[in-house]
C-alpha atoms as a PDB file:
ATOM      1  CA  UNK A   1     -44.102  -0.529  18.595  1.00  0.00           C
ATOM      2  CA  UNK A   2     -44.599  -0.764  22.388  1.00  0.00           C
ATOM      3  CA  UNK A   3     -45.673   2.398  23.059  1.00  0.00           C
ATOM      4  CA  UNK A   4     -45.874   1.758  26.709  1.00  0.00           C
ATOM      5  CA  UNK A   5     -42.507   1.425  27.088  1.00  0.00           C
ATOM      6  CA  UNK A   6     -41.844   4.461  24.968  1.00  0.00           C
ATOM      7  CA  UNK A   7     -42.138   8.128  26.398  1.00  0.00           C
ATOM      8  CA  UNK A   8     -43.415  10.501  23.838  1.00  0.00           C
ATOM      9  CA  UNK A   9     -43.610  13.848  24.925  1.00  0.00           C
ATOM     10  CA  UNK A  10     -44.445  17.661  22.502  1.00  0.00           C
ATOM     11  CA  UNK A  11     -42.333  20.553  23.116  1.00  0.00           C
ATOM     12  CA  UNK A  12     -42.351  23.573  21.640  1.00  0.00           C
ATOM     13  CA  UNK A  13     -39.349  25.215  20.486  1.00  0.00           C
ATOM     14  CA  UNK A  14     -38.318  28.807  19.374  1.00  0.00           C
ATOM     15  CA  UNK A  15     -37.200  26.929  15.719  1.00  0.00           C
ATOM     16  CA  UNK A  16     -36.049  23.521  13.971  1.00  0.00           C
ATOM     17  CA  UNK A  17     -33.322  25.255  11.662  1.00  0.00           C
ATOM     18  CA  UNK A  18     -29.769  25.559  13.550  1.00  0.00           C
ATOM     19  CA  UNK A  19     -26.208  26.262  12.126  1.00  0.00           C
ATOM     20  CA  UNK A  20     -24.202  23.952  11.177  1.00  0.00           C
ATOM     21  CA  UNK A  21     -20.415  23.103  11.759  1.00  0.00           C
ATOM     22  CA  UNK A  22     -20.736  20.118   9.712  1.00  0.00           C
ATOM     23  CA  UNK A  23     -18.530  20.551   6.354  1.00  0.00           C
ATOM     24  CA  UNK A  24     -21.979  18.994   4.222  1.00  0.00           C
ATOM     25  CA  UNK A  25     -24.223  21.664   5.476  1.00  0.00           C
ATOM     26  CA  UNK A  26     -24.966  25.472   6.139  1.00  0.00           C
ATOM     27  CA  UNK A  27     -27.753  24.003   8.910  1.00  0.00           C
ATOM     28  CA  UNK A  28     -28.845  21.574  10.862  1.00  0.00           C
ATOM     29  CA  UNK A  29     -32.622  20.624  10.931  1.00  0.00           C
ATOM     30  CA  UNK A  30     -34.305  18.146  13.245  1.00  0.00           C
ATOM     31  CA  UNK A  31     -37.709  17.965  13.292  1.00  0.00           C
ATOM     32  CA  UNK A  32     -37.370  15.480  16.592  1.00  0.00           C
ATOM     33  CA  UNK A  33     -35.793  14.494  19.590  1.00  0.00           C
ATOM     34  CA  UNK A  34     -34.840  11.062  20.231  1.00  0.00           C
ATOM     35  CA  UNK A  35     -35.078   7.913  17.436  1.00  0.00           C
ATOM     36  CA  UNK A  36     -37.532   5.099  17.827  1.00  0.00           C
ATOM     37  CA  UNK A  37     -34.837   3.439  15.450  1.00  0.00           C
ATOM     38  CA  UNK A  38     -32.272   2.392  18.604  1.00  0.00           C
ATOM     39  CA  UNK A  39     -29.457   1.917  16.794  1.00  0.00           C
ATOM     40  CA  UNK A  40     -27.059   0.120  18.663  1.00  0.00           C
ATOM     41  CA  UNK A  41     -24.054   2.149  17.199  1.00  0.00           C
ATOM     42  CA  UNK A  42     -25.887   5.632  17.218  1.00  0.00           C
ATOM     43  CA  UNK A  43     -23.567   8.651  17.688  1.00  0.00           C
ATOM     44  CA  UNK A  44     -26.251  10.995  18.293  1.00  0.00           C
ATOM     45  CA  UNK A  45     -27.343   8.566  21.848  1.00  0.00           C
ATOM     46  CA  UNK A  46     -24.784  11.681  22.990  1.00  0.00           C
ATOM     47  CA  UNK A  47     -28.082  13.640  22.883  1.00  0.00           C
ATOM     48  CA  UNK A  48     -29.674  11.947  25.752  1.00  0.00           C
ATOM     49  CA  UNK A  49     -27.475  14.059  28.289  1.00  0.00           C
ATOM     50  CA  UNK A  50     -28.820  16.954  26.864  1.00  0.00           C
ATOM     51  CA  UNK A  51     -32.616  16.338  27.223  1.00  0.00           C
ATOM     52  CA  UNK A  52     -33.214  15.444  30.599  1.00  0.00           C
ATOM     53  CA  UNK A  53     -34.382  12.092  29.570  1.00  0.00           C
ATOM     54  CA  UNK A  54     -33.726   9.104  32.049  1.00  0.00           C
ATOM     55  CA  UNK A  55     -35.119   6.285  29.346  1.00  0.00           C
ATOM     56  CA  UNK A  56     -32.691   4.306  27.586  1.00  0.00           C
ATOM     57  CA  UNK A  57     -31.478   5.328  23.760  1.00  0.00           C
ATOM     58  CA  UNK A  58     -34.482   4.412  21.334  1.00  0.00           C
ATOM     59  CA  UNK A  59     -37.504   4.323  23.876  1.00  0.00           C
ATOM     60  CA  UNK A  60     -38.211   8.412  24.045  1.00  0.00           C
ATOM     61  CA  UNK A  61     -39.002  10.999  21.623  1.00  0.00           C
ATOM     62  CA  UNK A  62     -39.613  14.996  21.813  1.00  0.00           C
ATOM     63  CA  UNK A  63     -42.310  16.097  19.406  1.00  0.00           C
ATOM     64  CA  UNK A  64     -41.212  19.996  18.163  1.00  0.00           C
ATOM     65  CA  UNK A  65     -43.224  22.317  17.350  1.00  0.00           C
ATOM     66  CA  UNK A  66     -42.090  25.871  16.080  1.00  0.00           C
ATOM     67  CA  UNK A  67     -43.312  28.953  14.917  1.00  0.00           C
ATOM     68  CA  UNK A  68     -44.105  28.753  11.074  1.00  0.00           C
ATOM     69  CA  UNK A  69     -41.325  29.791   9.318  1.00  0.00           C
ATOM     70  CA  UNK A  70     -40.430  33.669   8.664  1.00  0.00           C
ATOM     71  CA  UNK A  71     -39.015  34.668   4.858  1.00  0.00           C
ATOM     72  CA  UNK A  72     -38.118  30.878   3.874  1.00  0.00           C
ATOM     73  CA  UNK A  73     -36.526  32.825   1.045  1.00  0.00           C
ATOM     74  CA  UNK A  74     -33.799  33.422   2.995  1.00  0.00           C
ATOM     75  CA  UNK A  75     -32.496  30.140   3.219  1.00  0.00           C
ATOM     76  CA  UNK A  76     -32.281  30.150  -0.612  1.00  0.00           C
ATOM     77  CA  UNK A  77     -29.024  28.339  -1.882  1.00  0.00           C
ATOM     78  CA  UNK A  78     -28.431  27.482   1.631  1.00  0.00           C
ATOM     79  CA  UNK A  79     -27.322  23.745   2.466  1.00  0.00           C
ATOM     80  CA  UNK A  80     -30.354  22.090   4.547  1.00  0.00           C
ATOM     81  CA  UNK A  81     -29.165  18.715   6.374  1.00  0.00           C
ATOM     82  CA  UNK A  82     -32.280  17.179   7.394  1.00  0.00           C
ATOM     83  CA  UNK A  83     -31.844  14.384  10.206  1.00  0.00           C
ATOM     84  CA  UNK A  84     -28.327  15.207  11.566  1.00  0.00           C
ATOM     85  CA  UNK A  85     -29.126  13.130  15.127  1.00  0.00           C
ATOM     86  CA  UNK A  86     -32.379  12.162  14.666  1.00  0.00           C
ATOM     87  CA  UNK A  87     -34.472  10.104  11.725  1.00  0.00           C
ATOM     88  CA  UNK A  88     -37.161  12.565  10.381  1.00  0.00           C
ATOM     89  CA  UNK A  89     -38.711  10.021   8.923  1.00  0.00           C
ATOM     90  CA  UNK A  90     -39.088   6.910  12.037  1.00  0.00           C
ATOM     91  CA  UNK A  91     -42.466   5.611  12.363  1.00  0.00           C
ATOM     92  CA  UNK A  92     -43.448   8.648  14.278  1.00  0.00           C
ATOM     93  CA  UNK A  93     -43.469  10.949  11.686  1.00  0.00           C
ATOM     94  CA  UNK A  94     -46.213   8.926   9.933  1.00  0.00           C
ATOM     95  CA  UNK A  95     -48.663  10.286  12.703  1.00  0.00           C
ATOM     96  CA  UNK A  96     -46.987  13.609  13.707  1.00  0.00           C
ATOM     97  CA  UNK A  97     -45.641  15.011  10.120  1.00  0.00           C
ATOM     98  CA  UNK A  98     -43.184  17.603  11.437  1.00  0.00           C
ATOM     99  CA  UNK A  99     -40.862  16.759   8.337  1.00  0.00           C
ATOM    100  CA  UNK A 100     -43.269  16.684   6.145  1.00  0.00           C
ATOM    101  CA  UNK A 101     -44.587  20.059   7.580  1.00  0.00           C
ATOM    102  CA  UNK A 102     -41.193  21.990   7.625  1.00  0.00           C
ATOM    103  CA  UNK A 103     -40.903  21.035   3.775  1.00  0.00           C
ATOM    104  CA  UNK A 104     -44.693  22.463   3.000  1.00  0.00           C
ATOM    105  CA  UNK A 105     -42.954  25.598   5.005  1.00  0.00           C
ATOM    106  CA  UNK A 106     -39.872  25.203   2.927  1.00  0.00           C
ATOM    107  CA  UNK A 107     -41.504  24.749  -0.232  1.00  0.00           C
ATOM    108  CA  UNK A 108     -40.138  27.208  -3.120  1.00  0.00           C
ATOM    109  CA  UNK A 109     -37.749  28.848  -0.717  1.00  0.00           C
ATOM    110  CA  UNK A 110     -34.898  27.769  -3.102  1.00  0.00           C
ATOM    111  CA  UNK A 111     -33.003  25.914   0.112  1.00  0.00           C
ATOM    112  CA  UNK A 112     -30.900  22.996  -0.672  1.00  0.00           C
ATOM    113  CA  UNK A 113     -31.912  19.603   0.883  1.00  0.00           C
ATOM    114  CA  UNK A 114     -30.037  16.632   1.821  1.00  0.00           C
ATOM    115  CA  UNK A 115     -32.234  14.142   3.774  1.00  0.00           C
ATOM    116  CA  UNK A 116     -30.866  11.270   5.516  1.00  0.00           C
ATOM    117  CA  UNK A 117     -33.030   8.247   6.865  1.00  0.00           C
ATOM    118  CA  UNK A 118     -33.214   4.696   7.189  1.00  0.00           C
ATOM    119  CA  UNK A 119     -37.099   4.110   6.058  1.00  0.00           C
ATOM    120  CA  UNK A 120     -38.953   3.963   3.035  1.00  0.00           C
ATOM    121  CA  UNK A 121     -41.586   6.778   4.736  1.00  0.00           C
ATOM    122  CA  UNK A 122     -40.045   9.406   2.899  1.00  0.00           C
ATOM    123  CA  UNK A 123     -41.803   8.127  -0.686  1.00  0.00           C
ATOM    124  CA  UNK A 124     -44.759   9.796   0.919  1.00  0.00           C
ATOM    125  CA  UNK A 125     -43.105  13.295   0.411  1.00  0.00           C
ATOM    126  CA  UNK A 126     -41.489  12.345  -2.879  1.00  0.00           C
ATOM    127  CA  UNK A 127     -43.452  15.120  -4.809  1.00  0.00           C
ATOM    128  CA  UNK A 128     -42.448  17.740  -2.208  1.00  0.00           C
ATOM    129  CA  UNK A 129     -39.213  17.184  -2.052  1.00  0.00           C
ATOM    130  CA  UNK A 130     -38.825  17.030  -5.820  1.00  0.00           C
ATOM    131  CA  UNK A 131     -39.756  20.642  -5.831  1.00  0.00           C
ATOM    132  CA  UNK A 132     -36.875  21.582  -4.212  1.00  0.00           C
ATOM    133  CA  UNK A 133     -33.471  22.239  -6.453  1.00  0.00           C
ATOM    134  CA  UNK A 134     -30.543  19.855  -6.405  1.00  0.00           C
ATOM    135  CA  UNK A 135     -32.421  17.713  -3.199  1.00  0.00           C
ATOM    136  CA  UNK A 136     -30.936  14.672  -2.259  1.00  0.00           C
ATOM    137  CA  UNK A 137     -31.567  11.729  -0.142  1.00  0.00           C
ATOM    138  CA  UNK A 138     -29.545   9.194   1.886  1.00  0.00           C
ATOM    139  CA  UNK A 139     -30.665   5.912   3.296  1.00  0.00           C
ATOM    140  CA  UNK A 140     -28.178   4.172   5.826  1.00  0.00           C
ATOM    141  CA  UNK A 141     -27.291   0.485   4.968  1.00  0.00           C
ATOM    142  CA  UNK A 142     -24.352  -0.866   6.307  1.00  0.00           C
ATOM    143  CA  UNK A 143     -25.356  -4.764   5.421  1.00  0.00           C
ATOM    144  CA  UNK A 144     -27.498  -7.271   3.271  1.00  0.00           C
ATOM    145  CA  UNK A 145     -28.057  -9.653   6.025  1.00  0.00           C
ATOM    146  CA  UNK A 146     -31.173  -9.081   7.590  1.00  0.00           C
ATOM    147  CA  UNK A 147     -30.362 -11.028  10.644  1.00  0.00           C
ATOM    148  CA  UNK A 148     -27.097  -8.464  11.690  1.00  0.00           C
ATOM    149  CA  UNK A 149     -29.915  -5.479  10.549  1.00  0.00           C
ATOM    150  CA  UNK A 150     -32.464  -6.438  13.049  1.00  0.00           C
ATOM    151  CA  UNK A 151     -29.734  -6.533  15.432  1.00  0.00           C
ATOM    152  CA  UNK A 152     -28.717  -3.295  14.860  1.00  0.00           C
ATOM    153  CA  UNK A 153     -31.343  -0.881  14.440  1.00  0.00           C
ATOM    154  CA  UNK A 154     -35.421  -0.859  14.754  1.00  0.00           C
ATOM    155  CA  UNK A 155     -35.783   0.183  11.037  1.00  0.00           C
ATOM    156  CA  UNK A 156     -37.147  -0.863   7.689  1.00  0.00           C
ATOM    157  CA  UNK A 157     -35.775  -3.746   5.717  1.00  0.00           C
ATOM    158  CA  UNK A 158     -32.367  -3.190   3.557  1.00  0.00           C
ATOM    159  CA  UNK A 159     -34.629  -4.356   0.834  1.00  0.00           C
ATOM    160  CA  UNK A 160     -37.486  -1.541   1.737  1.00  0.00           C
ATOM    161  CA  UNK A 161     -34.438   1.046   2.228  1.00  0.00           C
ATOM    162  CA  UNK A 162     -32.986  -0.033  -1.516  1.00  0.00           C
ATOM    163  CA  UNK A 163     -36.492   0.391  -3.110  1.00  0.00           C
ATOM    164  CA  UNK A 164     -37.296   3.657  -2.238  1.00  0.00           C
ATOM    165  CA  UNK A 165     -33.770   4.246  -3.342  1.00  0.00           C
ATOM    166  CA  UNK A 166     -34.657   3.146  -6.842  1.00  0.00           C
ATOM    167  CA  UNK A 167     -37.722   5.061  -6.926  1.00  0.00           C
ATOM    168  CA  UNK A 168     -36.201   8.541  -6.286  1.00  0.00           C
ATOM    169  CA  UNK A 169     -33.794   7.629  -8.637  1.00  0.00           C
ATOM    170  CA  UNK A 170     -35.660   6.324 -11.445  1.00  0.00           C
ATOM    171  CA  UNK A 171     -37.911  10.053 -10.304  1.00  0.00           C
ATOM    172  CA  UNK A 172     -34.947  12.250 -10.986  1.00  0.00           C
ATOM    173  CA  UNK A 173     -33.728  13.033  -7.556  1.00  0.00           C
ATOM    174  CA  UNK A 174     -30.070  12.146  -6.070  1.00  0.00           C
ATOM    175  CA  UNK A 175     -29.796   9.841  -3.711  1.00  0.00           C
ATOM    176  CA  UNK A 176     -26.517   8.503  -1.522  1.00  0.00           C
ATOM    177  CA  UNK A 177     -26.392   5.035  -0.079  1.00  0.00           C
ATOM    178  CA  UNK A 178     -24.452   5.843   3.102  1.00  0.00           C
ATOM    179  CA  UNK A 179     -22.171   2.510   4.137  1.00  0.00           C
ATOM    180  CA  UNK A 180     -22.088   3.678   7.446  1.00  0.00           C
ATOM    181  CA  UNK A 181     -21.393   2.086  10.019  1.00  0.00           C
ATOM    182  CA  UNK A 182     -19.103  -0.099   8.176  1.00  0.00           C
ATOM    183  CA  UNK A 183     -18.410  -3.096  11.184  1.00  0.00           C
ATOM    184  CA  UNK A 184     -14.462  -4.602  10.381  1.00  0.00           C
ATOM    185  CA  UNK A 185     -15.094  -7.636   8.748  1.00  0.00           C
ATOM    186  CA  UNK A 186     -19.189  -8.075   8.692  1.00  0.00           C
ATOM    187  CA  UNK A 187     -20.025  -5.039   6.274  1.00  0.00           C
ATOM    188  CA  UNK A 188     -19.433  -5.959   2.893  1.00  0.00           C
ATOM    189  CA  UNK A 189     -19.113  -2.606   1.200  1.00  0.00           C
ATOM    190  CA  UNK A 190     -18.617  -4.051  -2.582  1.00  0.00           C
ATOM    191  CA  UNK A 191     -21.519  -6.246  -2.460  1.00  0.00           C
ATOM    192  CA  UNK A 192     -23.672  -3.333  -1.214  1.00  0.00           C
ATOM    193  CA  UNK A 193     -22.315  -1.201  -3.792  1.00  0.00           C
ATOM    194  CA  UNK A 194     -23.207  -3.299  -6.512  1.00  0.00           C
ATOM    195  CA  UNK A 195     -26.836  -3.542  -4.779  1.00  0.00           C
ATOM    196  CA  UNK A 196     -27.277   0.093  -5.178  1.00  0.00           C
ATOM    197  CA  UNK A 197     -25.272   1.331  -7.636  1.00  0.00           C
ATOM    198  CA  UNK A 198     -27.528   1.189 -10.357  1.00  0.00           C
ATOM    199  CA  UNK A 199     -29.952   3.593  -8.130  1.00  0.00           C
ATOM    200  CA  UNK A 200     -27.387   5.763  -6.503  1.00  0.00           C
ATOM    201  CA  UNK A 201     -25.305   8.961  -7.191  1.00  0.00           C
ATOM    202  CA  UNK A 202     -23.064   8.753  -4.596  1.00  0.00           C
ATOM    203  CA  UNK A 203     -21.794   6.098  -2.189  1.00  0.00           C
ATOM    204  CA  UNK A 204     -20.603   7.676   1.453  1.00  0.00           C
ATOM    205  CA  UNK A 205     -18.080   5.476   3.168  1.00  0.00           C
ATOM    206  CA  UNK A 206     -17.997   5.554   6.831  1.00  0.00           C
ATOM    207  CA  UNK A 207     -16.052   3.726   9.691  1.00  0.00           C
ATOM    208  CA  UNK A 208     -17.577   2.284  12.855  1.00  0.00           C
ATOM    209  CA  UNK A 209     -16.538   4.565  15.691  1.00  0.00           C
ATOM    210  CA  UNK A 210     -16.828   3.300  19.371  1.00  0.00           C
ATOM    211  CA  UNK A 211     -16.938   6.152  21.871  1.00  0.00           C
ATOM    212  CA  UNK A 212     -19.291   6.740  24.752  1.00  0.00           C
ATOM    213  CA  UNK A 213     -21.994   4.092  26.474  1.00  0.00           C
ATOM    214  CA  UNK A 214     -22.105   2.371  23.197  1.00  0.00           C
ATOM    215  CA  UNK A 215     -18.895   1.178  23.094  1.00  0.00           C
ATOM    216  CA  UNK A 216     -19.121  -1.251  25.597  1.00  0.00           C
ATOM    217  CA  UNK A 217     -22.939  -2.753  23.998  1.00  0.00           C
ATOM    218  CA  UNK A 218     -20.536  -3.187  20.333  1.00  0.00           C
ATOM    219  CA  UNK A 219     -18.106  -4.856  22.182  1.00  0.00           C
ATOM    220  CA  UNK A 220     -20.023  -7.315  23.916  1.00  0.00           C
ATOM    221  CA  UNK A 221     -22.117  -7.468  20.547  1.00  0.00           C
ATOM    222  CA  UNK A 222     -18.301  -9.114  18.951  1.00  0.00           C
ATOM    223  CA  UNK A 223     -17.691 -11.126  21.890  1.00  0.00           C
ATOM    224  CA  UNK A 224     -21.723 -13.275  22.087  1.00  0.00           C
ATOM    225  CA  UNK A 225     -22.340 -13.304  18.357  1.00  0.00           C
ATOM    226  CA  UNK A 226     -18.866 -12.478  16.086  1.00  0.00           C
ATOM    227  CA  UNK A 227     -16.272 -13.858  19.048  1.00  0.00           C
ATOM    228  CA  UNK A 228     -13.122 -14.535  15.805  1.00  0.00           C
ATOM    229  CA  UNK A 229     -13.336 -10.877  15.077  1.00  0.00           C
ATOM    230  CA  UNK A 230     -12.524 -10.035  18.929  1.00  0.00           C
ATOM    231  CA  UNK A 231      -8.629  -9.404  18.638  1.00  0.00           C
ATOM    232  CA  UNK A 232      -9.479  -7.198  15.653  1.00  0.00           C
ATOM    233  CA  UNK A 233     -12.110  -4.841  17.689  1.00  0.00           C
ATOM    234  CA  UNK A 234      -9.470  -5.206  20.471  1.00  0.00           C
ATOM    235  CA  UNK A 235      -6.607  -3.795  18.084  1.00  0.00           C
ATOM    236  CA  UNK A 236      -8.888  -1.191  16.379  1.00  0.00           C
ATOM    237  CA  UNK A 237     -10.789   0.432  19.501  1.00  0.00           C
ATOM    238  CA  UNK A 238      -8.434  -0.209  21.940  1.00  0.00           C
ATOM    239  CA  UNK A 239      -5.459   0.132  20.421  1.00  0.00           C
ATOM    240  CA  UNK A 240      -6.008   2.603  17.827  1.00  0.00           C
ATOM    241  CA  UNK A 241      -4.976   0.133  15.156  1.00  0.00           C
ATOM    242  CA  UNK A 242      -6.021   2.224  11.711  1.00  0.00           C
ATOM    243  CA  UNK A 243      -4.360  -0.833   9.829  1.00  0.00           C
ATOM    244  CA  UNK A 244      -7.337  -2.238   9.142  1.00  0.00           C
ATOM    245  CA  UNK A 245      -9.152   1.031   7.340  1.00  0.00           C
ATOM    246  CA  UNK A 246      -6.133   1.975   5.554  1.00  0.00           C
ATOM    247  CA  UNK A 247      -5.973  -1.795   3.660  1.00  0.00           C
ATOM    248  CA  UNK A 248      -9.419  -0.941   3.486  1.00  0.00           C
ATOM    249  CA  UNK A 249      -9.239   2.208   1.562  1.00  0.00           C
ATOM    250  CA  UNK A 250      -5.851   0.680  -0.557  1.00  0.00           C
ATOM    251  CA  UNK A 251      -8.746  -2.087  -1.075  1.00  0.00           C
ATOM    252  CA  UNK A 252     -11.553   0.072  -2.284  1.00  0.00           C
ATOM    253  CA  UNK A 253      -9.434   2.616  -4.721  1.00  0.00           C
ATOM    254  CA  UNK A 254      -8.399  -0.867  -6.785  1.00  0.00           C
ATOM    255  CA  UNK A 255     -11.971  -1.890  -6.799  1.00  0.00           C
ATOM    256  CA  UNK A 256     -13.407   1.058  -8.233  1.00  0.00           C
ATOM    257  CA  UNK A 257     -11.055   1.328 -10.679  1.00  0.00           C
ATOM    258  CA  UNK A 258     -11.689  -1.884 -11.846  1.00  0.00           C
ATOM    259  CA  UNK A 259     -15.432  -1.196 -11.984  1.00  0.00           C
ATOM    260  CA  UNK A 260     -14.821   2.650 -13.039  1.00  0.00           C
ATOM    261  CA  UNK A 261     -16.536   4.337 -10.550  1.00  0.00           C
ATOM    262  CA  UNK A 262     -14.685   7.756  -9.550  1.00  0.00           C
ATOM    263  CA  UNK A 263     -13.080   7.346  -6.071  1.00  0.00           C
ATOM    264  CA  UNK A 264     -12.053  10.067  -3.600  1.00  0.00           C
ATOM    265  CA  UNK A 265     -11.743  11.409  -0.010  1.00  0.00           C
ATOM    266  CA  UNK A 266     -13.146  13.803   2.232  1.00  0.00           C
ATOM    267  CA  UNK A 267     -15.177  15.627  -0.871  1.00  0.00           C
ATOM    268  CA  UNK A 268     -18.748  14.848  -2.099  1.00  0.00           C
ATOM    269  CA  UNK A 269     -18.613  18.056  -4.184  1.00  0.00           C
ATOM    270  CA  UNK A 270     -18.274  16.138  -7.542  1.00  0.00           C
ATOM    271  CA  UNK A 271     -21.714  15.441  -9.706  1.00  0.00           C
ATOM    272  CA  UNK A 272     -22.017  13.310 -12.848  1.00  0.00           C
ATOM    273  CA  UNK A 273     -25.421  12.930 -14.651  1.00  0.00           C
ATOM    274  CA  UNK A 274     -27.954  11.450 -13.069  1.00  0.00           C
ATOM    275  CA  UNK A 275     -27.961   8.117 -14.850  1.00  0.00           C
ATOM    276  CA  UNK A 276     -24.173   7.913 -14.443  1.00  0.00           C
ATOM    277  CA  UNK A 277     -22.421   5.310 -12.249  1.00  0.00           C
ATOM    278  CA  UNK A 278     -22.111   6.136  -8.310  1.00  0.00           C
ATOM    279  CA  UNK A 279     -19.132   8.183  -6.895  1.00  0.00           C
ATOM    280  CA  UNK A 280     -17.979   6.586  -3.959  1.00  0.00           C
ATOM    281  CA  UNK A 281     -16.392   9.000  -1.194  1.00  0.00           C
ATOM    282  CA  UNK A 282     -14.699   7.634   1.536  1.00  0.00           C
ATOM    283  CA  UNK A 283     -15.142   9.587   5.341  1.00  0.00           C
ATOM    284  CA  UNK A 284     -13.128   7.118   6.960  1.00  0.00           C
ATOM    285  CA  UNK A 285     -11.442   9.896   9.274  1.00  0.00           C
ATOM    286  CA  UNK A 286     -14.708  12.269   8.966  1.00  0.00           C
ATOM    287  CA  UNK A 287     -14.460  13.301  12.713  1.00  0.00           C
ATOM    288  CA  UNK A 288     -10.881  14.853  11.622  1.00  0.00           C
ATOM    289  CA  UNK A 289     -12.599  17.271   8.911  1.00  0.00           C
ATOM    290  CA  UNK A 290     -13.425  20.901   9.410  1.00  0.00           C
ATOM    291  CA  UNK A 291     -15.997  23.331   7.097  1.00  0.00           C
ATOM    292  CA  UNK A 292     -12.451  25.158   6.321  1.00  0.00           C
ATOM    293  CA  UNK A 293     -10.847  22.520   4.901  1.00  0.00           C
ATOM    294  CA  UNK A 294     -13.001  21.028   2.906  1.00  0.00           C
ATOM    295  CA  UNK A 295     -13.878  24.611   1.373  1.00  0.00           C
ATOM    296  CA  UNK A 296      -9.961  24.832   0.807  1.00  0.00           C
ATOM    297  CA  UNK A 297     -10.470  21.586  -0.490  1.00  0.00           C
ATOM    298  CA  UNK A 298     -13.056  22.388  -3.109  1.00  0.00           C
ATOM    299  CA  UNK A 299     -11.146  25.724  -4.191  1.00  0.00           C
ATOM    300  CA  UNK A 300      -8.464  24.123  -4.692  1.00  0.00           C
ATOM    301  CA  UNK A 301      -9.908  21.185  -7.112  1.00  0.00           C
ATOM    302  CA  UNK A 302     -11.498  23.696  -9.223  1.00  0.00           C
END
C-alpha cells in the first residue's frame, strides 16, 4: 500500500447505522468512507461527489468515529447490511477496527447481520460474528483468473476469498458467494459455482452495469485487453441489448436443474440447511426492485 499516495483522513460522525431502501436490509452500516480496494467497476465511486474528495476512486478513505451505541437492543430482528458502498473489512480495518468495534457494540443486541467483503480479514471476527443470530457473509468473486482479478480490484486472492468462505461454513455461519460483477463473456458463473458451492448457502447473481465515470475506464478495459468482445459491450451498454442476460438466465435455470440447485429471481428469502446445496438467485435487473415488491413478493410465496 502506498500510503503516500493515499489520503486518510478521521471524522467523526453523529452515527454509522442509516436506513435502508435496499429490499435486503432494514439499514445501512458503513464503518468507512472510501475503499482502498479500487474496483474498477465500483458503483459506490458515486460517493466521491458527496465527500468533498478531489483524489481519484481507491486512493482516499474517511475514518468514522461515532458515539457508542445507545439501546443496541433496539435493533433486535432488524436487517443489518454491513458494507453497502464501502469494504468494512479493506486493509484499513486491520489497523483502525471500526467493524470490528461496531460488532463488540452490537454484540447480543439480537440485530441481523449480512456482511459483504472481498478479503479474508473478516476470519479475525469469526467468533463475534457467530454470536449474532442468522449472520451471514458475502465475499465478491466474479472470476478464477487471477490475472482479470488484479485488474479489477486491489483485493485478496479468489483463492484467499474462497477459504475464508469454507471456514465460516464448515463454522456454522451462512455465507453467499456474490457473482457480481458478472463481465459478458469473461465471468464464468458455473465454474465459480462449482468452486464454492460446497461452502456456500446462497449464490447472488449480478450483471455488470456501466453508468457514471466508470463506464468509459470498462470500455476502454474491452477495447486494450478483450477487443472480440467489443460489439457485444457496444450492443449491451450502448444499445441496451438485454439479449445477452436473458440467454443468460434461460442458460442458468437449465444448469441448475441439471445440478439440482433451487433457482429463482429477485428473492433470497428461501433457506435450506446449512449443509444443503447453494440457492442461486439471480439480480440481473436488481436496480428495477423496490422494498415493496419484494415484501409483496415474499407474502405472496408463503
Amino acid at each position: 500500500m502506498d500510503n503516500q499516495k493515499i489520503q486518510i483522513k478521521e471524522i467523526n460522525v453523529k452515527g454509522v447505522l442509516t436506513k435502508s431502501n435496499l429490499p435486503v436490509s432494514d439499514y445501512s452500516v458503513n464503518p468507512y468512507v472510501g475503499c482502498l480496494h479500487g474496483c474498477k467497476y465500483c458503483y459506490a465511486s458515486f460517493m466521491k461527489r458527496f465527500t468533498g474528495h478531489l483524489e481519484p476512486w481507491g486512493k482516499f478513505v474517511d475514518i468514522k468515529y461515532w458515539e457508542p451505541i445507545k439501546n443496541p437492543e433496539k435493533y433486535k430482528g432488524k436487517e443489518l447490511f454491513i458494507g453497502s458502498v464501502t469494504d468494512p473489512y479493506q486493509p484499513l480495518e486491520k489497523k483502525y477496527e471500526r467493524t470490528k468495534t461496531l460488532l463488540e457494540e452490537l454484540k447480543g443486541s439480537g440485530a441481523r447481520l449480512s456482511i459483504a467483503t472481498r478479503s479474508d480479514l473478516v476470519l479475525r471476527d469469526l467468533e463475534l460474528i457467530k454470536s449474532f443470530p442468522n449472520a451471514r457473509v458475502s465475499w465478491s468473486i466474479n472470476t478464477l483468473d487471477d490475472e482479470f482479478q488484479k485488474d479489477m480490484d486491489n483485493a485478496v486472492s479468489i483463492e484467499k476469498r474462497l477459504e475464508a468462505m469454507r471456514i465460516f461454513h464448515e463454522n456454522g455461519v451462512r455465507t453467499t458467494c456474490f457473482i457480481s460483477p458478472i463481465f459478458p463473456g469473461i465471468t464464468d458463473v458455473k465454474a465459480i459455482i462449482n468452486k464454492a458451492k460446497k461452502y456456500c448457502n446462497l449464490v447472488w447473481l449480478e450483471n455488470l452495469n456501466l453508468r457514471g465515470d466508470y463506464k468509459a475506464t470498462i470500455m476502454n478495459y474491452i477495447k486494450e485487453k478483450h477487443s472480440d468482445l467489443v460489439p457485444l459491450y457496444e450492443s449491451i451498454y450502448n444499445k441496451k441489448d438485454r439479449t445477452y442476460w436473458e440467454n443468460l438466465d434461460k442458460e442458468m435455470k437449465e444448469f441448475c436443474k441439471e445440478e439440482n440447485l433451487p433457482y429463482v429471481r429477485d428473492d433470497d428469502s428461501m433457506q435450506r440447511p446449512l449443509n444443503e446445496p447453494p440457492i442461486v438467485v439471480n439480480y440481473f435487473y436488481h436496480e428495477e426492485i423496490t422494498k415493496s415488491a419484494k415484501k409483496k413478493k415474499i407474502e405472496e410465496n408463503k
